[in-house]
N, C-alpha and C. Protein backbone atom coordinates (compact mmCIF):
# COMPACT_ATOMS: atom_id res chain seq x y z
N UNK A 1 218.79 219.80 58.89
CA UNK A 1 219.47 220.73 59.75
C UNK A 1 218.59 221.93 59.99
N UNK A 2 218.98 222.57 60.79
CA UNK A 2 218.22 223.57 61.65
C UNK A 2 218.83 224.89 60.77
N UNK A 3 217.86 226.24 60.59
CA UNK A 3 218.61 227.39 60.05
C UNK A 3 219.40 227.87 61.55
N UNK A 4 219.39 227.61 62.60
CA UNK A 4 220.23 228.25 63.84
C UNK A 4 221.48 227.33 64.54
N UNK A 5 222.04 226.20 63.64
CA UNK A 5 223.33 225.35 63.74
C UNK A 5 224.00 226.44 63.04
N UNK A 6 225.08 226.72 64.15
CA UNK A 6 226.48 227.79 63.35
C UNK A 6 227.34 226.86 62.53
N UNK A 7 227.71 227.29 61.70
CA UNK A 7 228.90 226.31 60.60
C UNK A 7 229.64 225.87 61.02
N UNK A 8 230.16 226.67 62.23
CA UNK A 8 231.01 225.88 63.07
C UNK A 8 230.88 226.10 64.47
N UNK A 9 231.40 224.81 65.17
CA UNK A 9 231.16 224.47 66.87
C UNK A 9 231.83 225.20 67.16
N UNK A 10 231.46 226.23 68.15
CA UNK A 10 232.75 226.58 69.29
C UNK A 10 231.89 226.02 70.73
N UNK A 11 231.99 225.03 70.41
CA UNK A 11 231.84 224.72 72.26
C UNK A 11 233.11 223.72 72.81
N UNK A 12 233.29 223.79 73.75
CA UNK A 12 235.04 223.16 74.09
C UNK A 12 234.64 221.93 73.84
N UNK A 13 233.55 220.83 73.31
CA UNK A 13 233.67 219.83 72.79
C UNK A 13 234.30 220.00 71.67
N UNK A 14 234.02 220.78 70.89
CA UNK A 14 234.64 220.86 69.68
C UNK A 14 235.66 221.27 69.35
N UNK A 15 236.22 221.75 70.64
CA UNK A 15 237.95 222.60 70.09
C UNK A 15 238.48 221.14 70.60
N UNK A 16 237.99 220.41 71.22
CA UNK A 16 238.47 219.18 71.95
C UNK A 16 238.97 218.24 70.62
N UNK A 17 237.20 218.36 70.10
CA UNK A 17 237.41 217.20 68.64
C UNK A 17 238.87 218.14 67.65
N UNK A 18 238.62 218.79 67.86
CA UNK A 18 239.66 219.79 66.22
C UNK A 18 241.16 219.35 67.18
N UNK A 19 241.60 219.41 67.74
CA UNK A 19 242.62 219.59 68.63
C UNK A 19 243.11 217.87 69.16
N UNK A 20 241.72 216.99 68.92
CA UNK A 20 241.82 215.51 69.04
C UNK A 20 242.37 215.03 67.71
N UNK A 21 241.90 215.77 66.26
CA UNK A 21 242.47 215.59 64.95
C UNK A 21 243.24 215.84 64.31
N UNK A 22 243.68 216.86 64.56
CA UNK A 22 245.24 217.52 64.77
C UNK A 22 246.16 216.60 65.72
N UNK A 23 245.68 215.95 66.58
CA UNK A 23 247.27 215.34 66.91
C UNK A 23 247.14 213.50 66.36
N UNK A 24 246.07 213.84 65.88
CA UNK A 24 246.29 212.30 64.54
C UNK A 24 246.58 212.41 63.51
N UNK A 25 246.28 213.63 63.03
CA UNK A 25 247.31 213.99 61.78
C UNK A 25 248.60 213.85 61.85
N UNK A 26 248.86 214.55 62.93
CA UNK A 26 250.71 214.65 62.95
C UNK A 26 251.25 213.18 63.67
N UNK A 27 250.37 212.35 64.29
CA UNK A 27 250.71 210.72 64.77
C UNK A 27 250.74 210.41 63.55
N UNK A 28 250.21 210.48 62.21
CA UNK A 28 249.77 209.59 60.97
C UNK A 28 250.81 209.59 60.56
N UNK A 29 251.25 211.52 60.06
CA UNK A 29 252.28 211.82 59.33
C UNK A 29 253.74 210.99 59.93
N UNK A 30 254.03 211.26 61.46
CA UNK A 30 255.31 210.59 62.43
C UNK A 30 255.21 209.25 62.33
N UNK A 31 254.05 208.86 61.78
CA UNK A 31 254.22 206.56 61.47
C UNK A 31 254.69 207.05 60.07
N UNK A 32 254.08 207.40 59.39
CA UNK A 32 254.64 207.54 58.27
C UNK A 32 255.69 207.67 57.79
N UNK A 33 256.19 208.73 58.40
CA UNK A 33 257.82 208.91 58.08
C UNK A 33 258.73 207.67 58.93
N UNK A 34 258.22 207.12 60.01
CA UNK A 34 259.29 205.91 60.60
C UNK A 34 259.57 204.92 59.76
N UNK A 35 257.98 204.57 59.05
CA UNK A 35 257.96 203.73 57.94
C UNK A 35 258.86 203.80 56.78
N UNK A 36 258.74 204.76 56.60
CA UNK A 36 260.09 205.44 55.42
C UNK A 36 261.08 205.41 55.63
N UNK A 37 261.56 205.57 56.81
CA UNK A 37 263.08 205.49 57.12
C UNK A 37 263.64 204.05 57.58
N UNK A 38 262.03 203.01 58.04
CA UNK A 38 262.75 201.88 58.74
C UNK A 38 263.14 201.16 57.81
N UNK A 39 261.72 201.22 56.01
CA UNK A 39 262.00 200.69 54.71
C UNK A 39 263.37 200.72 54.16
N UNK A 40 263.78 202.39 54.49
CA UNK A 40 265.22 202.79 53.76
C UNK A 40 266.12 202.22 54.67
N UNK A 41 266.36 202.39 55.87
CA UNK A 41 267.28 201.13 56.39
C UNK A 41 267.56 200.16 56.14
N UNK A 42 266.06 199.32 55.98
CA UNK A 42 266.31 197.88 55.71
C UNK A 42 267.26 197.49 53.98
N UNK A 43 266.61 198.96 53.41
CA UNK A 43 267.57 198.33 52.07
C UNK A 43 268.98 199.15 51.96
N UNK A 44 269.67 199.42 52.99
CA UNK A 44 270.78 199.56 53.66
C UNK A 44 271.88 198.36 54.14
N UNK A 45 270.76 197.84 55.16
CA UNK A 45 271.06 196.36 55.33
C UNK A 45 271.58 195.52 54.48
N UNK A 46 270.55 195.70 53.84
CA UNK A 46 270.65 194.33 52.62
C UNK A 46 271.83 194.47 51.97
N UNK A 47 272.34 195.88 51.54
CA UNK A 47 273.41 196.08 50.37
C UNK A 47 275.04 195.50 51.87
N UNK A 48 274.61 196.06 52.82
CA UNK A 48 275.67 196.00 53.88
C UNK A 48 275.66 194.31 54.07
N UNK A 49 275.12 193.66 54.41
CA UNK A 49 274.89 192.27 54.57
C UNK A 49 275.80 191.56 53.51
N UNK A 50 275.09 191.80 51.53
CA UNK A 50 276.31 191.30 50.64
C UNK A 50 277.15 191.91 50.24
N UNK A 51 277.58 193.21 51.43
CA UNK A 51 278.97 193.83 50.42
C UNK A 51 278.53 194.73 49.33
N UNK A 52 279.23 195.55 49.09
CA UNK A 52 278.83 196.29 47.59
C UNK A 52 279.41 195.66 46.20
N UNK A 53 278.81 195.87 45.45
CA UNK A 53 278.55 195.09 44.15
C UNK A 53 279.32 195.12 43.22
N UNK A 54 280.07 194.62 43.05
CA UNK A 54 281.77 194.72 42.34
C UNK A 54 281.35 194.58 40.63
């Protein structure tokens, strides 16, 4: 590396990239949580399907 690369980009490529990773974070986190809730459904189902457990 060069001593005259700033630590960080500000050129609108780079607010592009930061701003491109930020909305895959929060896509990751929003699969994530569907996943969680579609899991917890399904074992919803299941108890609804045989009735509750006498």
């Amino acid at each position: 590396m060069t001593d005259d690369t700033p630590s960080r980009k500000t050129t609108p490529e780079a607010t592009r990239e930061e701003r491109l990773a930020a909305a895959l974070r929060a896509n990751l986190t929003r699969r994530k949580a569907q996943v969680r809730a579609r899991s917890a459904g399904d074992q919803n189902n299941e108890t609804a399907e045989t009735g509750p457990e006498e």
